[in-house]
PDB file of N, CA and C in Angstrom:
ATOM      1  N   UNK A   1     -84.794   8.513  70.094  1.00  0.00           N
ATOM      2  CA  UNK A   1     -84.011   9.297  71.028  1.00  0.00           C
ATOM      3  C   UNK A   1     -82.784   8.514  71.490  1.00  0.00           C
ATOM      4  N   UNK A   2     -83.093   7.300  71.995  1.00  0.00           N
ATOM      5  CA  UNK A   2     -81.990   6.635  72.115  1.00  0.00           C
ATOM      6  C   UNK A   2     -80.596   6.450  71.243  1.00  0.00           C
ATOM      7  N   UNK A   3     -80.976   6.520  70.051  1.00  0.00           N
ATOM      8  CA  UNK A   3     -79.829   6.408  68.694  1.00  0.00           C
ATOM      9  C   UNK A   3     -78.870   7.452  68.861  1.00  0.00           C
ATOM     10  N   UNK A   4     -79.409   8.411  69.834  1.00  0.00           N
ATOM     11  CA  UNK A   4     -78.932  10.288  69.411  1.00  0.00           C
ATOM     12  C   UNK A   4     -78.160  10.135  70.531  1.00  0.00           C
ATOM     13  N   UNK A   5     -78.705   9.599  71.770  1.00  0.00           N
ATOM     14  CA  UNK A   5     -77.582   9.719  73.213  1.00  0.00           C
ATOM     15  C   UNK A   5     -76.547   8.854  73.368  1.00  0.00           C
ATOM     16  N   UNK A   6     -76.634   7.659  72.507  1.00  0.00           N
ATOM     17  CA  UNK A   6     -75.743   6.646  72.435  1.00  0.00           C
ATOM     18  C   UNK A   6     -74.834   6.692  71.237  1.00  0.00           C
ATOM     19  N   UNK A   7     -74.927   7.141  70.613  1.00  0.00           N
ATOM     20  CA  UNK A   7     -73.637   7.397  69.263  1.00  0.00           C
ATOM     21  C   UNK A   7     -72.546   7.704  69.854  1.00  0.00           C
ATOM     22  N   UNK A   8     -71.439   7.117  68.899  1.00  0.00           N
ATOM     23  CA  UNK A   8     -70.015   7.053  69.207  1.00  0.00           C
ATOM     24  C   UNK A   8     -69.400   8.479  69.649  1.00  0.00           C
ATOM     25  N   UNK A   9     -70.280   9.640  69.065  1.00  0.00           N
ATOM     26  CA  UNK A   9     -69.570  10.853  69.344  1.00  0.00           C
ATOM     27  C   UNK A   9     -69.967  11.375  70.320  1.00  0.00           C
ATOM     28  N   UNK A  10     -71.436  11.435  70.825  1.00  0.00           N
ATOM     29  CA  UNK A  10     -71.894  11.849  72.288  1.00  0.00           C
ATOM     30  C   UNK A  10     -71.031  11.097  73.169  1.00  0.00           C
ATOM     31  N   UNK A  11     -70.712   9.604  72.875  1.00  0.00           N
ATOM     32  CA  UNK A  11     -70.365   8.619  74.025  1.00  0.00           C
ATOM     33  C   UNK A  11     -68.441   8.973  74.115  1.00  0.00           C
ATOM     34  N   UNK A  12     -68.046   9.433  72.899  1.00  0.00           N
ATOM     35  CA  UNK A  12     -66.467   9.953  72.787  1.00  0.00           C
ATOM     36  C   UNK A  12     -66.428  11.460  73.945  1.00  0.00           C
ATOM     37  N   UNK A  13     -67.203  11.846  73.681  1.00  0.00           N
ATOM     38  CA  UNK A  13     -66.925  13.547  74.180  1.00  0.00           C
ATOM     39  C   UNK A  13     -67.531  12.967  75.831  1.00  0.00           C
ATOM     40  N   UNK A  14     -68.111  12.431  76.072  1.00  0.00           N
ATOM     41  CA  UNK A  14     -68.101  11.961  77.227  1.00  0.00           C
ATOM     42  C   UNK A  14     -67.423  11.518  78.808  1.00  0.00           C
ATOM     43  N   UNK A  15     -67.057  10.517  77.238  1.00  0.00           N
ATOM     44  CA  UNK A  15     -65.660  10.324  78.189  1.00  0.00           C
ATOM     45  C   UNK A  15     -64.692  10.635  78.321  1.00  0.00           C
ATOM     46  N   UNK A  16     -64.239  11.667  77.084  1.00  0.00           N
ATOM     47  CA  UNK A  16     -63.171  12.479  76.976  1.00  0.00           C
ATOM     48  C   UNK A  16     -63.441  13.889  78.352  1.00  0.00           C
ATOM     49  N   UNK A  17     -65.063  13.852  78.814  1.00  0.00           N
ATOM     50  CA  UNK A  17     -65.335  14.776  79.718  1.00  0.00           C
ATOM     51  C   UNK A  17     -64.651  14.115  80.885  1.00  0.00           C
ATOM     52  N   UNK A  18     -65.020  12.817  81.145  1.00  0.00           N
ATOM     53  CA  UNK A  18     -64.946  12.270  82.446  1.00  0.00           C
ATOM     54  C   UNK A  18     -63.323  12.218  82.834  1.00  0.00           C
ATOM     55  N   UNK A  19     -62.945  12.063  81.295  1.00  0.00           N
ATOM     56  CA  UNK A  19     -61.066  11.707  81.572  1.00  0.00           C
ATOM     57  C   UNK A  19     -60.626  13.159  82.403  1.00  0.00           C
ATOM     58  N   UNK A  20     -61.153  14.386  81.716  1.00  0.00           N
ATOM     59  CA  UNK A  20     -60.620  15.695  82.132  1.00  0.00           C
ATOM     60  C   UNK A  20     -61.109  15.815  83.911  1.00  0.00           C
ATOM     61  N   UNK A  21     -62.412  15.475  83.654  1.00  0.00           N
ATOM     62  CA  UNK A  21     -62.348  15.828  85.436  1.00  0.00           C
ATOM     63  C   UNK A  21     -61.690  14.983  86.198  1.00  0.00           C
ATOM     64  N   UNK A  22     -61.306  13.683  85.765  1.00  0.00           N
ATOM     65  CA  UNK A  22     -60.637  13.134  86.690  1.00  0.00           C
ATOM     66  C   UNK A  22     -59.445  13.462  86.755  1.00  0.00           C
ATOM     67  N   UNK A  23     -58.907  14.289  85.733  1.00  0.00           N
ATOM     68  CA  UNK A  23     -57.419  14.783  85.857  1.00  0.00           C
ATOM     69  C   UNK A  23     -57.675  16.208  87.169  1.00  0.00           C
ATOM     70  N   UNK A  24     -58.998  16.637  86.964  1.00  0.00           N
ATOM     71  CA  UNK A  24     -58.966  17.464  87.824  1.00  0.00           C
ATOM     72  C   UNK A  24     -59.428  17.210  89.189  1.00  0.00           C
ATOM     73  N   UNK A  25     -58.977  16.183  89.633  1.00  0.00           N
ATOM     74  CA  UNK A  25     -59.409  16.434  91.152  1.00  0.00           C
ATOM     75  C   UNK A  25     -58.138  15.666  91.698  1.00  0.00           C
ATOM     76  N   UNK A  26     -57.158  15.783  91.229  1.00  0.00           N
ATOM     77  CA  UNK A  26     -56.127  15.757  91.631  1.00  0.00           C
ATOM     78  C   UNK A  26     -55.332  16.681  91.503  1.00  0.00           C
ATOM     79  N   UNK A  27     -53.759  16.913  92.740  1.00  0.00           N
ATOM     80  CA  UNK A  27     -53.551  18.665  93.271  1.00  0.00           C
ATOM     81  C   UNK A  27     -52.796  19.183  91.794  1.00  0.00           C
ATOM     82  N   UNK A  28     -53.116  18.551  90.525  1.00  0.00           N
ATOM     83  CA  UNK A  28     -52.374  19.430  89.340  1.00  0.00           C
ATOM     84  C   UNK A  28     -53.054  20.689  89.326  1.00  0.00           C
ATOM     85  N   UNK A  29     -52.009  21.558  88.821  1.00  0.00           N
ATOM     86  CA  UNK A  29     -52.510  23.055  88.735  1.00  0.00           C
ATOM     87  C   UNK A  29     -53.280  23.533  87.228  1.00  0.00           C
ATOM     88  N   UNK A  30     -54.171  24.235  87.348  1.00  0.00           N
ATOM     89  CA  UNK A  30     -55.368  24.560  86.149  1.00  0.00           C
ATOM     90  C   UNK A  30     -53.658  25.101  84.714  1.00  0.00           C
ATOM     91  N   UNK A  31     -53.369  24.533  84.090  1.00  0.00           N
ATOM     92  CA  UNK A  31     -52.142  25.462  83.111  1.00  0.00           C
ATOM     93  C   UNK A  31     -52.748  25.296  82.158  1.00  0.00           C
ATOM     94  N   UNK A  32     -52.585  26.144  80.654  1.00  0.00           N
ATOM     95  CA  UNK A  32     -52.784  26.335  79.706  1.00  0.00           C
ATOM     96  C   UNK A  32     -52.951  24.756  78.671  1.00  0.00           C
ATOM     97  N   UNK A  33     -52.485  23.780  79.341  1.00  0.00           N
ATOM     98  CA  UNK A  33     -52.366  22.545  78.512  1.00  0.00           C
ATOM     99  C   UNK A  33     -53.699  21.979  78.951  1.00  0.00           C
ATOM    100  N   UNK A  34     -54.329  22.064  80.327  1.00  0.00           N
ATOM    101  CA  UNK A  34     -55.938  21.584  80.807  1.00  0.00           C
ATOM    102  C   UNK A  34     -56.742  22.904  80.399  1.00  0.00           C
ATOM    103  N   UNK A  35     -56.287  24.261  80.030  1.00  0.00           N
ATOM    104  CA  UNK A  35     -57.901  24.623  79.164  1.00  0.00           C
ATOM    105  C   UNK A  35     -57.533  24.685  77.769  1.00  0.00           C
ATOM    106  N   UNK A  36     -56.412  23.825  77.062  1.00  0.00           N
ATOM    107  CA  UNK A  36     -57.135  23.414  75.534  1.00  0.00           C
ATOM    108  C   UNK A  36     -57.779  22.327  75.599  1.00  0.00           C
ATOM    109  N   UNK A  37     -57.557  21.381  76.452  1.00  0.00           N
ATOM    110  CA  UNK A  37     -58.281  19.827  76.575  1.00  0.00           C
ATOM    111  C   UNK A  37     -59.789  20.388  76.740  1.00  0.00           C
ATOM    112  N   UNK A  38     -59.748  21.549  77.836  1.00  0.00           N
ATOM    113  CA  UNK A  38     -61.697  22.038  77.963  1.00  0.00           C
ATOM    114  C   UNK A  38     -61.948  22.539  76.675  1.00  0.00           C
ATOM    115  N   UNK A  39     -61.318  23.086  75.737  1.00  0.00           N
ATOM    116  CA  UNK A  39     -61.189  23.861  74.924  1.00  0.00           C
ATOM    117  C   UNK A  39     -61.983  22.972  73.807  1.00  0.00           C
ATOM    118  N   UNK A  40     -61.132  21.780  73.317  1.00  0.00           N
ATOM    119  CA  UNK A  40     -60.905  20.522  72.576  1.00  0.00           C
ATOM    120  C   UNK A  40     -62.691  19.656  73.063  1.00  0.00           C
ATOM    121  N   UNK A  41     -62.583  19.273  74.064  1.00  0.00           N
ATOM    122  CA  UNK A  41     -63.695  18.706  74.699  1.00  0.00           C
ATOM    123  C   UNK A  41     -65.068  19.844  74.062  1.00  0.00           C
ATOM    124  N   UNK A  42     -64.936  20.814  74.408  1.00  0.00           N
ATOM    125  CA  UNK A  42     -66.379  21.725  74.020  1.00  0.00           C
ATOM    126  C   UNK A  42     -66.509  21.855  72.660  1.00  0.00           C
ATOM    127  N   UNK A  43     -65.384  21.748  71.901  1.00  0.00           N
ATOM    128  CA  UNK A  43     -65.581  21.610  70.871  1.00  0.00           C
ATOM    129  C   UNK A  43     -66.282  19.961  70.004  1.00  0.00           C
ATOM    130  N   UNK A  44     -65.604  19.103  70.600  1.00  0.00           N
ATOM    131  CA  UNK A  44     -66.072  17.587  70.573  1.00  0.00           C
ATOM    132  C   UNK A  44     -67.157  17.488  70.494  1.00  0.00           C
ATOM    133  N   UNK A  45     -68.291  18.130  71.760  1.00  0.00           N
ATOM    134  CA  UNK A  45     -69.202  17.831  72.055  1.00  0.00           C
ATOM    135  C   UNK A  45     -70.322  18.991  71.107  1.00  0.00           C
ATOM    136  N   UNK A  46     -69.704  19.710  70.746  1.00  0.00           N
ATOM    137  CA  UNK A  46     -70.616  21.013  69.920  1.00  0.00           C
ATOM    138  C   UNK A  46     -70.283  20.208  68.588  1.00  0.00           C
ATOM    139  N   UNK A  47     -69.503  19.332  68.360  1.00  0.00           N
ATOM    140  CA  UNK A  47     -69.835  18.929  66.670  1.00  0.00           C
ATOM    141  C   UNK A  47     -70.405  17.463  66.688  1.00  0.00           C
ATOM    142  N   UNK A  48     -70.663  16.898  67.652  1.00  0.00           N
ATOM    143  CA  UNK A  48     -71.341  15.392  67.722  1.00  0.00           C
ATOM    144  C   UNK A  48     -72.744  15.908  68.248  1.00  0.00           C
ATOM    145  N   UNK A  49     -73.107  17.157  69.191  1.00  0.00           N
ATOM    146  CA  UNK A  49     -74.587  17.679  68.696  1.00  0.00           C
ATOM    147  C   UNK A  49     -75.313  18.041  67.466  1.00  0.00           C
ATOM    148  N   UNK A  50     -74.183  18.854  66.938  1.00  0.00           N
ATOM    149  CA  UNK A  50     -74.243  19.020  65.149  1.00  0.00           C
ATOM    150  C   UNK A  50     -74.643  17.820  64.502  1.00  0.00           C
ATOM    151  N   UNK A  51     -73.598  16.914  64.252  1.00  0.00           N
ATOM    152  CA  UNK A  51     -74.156  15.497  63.739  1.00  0.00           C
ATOM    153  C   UNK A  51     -75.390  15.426  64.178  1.00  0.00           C
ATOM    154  N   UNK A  52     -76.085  15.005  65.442  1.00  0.00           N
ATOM    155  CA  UNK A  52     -77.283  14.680  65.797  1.00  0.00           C
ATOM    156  C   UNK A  52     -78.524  15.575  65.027  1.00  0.00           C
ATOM    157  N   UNK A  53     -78.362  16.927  65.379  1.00  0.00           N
ATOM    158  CA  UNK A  53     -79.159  17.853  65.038  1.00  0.00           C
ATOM    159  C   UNK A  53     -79.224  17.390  63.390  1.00  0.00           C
ATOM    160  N   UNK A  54     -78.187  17.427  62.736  1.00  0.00           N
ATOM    161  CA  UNK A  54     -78.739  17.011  60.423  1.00  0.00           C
ATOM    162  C   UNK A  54     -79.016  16.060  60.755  1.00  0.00           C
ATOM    163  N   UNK A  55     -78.782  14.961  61.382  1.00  0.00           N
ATOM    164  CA  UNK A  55     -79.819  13.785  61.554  1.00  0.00           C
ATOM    165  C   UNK A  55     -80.543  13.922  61.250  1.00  0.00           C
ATOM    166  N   UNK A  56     -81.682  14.145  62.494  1.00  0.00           N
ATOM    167  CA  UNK A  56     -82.640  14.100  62.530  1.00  0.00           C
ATOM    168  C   UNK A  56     -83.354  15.646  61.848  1.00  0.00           C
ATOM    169  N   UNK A  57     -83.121  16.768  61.847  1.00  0.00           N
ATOM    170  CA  UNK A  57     -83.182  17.365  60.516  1.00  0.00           C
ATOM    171  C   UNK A  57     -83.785  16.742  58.821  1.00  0.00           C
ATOM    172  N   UNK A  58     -82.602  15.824  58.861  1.00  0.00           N
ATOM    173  CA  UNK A  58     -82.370  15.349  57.405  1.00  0.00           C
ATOM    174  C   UNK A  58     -83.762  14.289  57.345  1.00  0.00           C
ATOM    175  N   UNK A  59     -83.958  13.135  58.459  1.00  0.00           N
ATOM    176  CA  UNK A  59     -84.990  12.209  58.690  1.00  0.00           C
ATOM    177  C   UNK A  59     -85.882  12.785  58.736  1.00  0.00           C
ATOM    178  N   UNK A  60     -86.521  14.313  59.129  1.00  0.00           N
ATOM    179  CA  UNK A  60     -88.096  14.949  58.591  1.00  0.00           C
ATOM    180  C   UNK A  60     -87.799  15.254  57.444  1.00  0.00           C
ATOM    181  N   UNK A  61     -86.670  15.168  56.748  1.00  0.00           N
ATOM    182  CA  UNK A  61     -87.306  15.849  55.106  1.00  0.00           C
ATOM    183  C   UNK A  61     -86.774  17.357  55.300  1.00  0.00           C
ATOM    184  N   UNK A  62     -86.171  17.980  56.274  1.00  0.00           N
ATOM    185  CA  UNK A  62     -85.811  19.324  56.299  1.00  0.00           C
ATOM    186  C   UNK A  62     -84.510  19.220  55.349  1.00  0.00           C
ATOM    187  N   UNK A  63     -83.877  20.599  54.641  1.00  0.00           N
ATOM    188  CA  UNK A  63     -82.689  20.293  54.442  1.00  0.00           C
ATOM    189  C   UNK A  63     -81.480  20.905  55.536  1.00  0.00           C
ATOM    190  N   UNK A  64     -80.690  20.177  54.853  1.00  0.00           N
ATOM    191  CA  UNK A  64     -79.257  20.493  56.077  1.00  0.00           C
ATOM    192  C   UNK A  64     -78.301  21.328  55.108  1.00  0.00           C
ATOM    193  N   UNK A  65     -76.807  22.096  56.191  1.00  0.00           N
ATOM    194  CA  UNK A  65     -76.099  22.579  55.510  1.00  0.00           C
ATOM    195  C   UNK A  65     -75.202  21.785  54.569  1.00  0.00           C
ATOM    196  N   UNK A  66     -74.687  22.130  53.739  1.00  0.00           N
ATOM    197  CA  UNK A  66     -73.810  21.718  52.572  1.00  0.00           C
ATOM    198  C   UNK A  66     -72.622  21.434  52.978  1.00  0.00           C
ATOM    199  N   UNK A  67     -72.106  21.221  54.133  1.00  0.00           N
ATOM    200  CA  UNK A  67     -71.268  21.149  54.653  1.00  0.00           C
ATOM    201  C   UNK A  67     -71.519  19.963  56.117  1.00  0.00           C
ATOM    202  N   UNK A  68     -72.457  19.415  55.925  1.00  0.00           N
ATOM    203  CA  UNK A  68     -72.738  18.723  56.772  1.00  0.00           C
ATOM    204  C   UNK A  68     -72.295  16.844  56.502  1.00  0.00           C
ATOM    205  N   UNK A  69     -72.164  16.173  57.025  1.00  0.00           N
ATOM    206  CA  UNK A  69     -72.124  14.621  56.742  1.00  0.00           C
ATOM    207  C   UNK A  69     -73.219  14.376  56.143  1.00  0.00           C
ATOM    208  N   UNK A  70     -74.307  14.245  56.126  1.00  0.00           N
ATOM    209  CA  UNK A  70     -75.342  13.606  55.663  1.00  0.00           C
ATOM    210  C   UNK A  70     -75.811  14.404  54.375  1.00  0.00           C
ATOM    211  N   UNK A  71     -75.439  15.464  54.383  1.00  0.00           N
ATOM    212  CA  UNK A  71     -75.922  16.113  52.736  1.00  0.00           C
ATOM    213  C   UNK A  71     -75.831  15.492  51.531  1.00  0.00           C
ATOM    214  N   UNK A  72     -76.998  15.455  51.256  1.00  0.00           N
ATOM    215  CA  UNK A  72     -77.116  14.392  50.182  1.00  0.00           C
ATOM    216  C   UNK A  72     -77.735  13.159  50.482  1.00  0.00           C
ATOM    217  N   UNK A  73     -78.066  12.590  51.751  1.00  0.00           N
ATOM    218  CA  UNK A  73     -78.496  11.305  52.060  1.00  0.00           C
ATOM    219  C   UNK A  73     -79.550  11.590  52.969  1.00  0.00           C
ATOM    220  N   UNK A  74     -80.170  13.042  52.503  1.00  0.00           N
ATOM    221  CA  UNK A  74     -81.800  13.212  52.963  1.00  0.00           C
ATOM    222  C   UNK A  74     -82.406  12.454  52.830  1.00  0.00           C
ATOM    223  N   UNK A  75     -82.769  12.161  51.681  1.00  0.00           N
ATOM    224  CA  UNK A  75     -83.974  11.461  50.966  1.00  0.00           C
ATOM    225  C   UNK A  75     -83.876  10.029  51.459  1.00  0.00           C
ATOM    226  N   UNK A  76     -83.008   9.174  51.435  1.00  0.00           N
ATOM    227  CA  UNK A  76     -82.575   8.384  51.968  1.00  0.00           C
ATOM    228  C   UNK A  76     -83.039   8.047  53.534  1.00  0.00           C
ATOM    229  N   UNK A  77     -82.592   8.897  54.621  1.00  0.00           N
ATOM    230  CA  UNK A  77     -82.661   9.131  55.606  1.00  0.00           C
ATOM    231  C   UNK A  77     -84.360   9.134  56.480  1.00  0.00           C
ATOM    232  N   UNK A  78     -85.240   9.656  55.391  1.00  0.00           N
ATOM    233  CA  UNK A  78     -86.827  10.479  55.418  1.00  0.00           C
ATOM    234  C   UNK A  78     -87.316   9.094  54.598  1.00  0.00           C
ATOM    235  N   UNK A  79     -86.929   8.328  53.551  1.00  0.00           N
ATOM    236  CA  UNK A  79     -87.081   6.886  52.761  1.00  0.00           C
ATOM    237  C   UNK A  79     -87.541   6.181  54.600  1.00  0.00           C
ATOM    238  N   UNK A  80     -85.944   5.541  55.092  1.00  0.00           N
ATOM    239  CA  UNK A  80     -86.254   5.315  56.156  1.00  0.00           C
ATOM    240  C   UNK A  80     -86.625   5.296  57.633  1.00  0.00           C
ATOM    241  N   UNK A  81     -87.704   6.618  57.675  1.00  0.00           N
ATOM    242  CA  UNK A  81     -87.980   6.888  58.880  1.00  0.00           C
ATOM    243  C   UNK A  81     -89.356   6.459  58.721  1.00  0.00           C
ATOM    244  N   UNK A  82     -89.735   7.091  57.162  1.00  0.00           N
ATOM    245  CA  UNK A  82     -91.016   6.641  56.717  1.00  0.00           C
ATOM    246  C   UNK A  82     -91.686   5.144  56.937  1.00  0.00           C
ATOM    247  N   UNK A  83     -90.324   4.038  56.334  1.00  0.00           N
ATOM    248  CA  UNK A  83     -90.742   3.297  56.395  1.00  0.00           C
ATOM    249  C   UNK A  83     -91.097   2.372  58.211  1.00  0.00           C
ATOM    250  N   UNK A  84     -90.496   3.419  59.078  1.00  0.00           N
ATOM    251  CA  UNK A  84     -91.394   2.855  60.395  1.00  0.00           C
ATOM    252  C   UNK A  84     -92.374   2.765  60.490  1.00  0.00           C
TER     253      UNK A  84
END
């Protein structure tokens, strides 16, 4: 579990969260340039869950989409989970 909350992309979209609220609590006004950053950010964070999810997917031996990073490095992946 730990591997999944600490990766570079949970820990990117993170702080890319924290940067946005701190832009927001100062008197700038909500404009079209702070909801693509929310925009950008939800998206960040919906494709570094993705990553996580074929992860660990891929490490039981399930398969993933064809379009995913790890496709192809199932076996691999399920090789070393096994060997824990």
């Amino acid at each position: 579990m730990r591997k999944y909350l600490f990766g570079t992309g949970v820990l990117t979209a993170i702080t890319g969260g924290l940067t946005l609220l701190r832009g927001m609590r100062e008197d700038a006004p909500f404009t079209w340039r702070a909801a693509l950053g929310w925009l950008s950010w939800g998206i960040t964070l919906a494709l570094a869950i993705g990553a996580i999810v074929d992860v660990r997917r891929a490490s039981h031996g399930e398969t993933v989409a064809q379009d995913s990073p790890v496709h192809g490095r199932e076996k691999k992946l399920l090789k070393r989970r096994v060997e824990r």
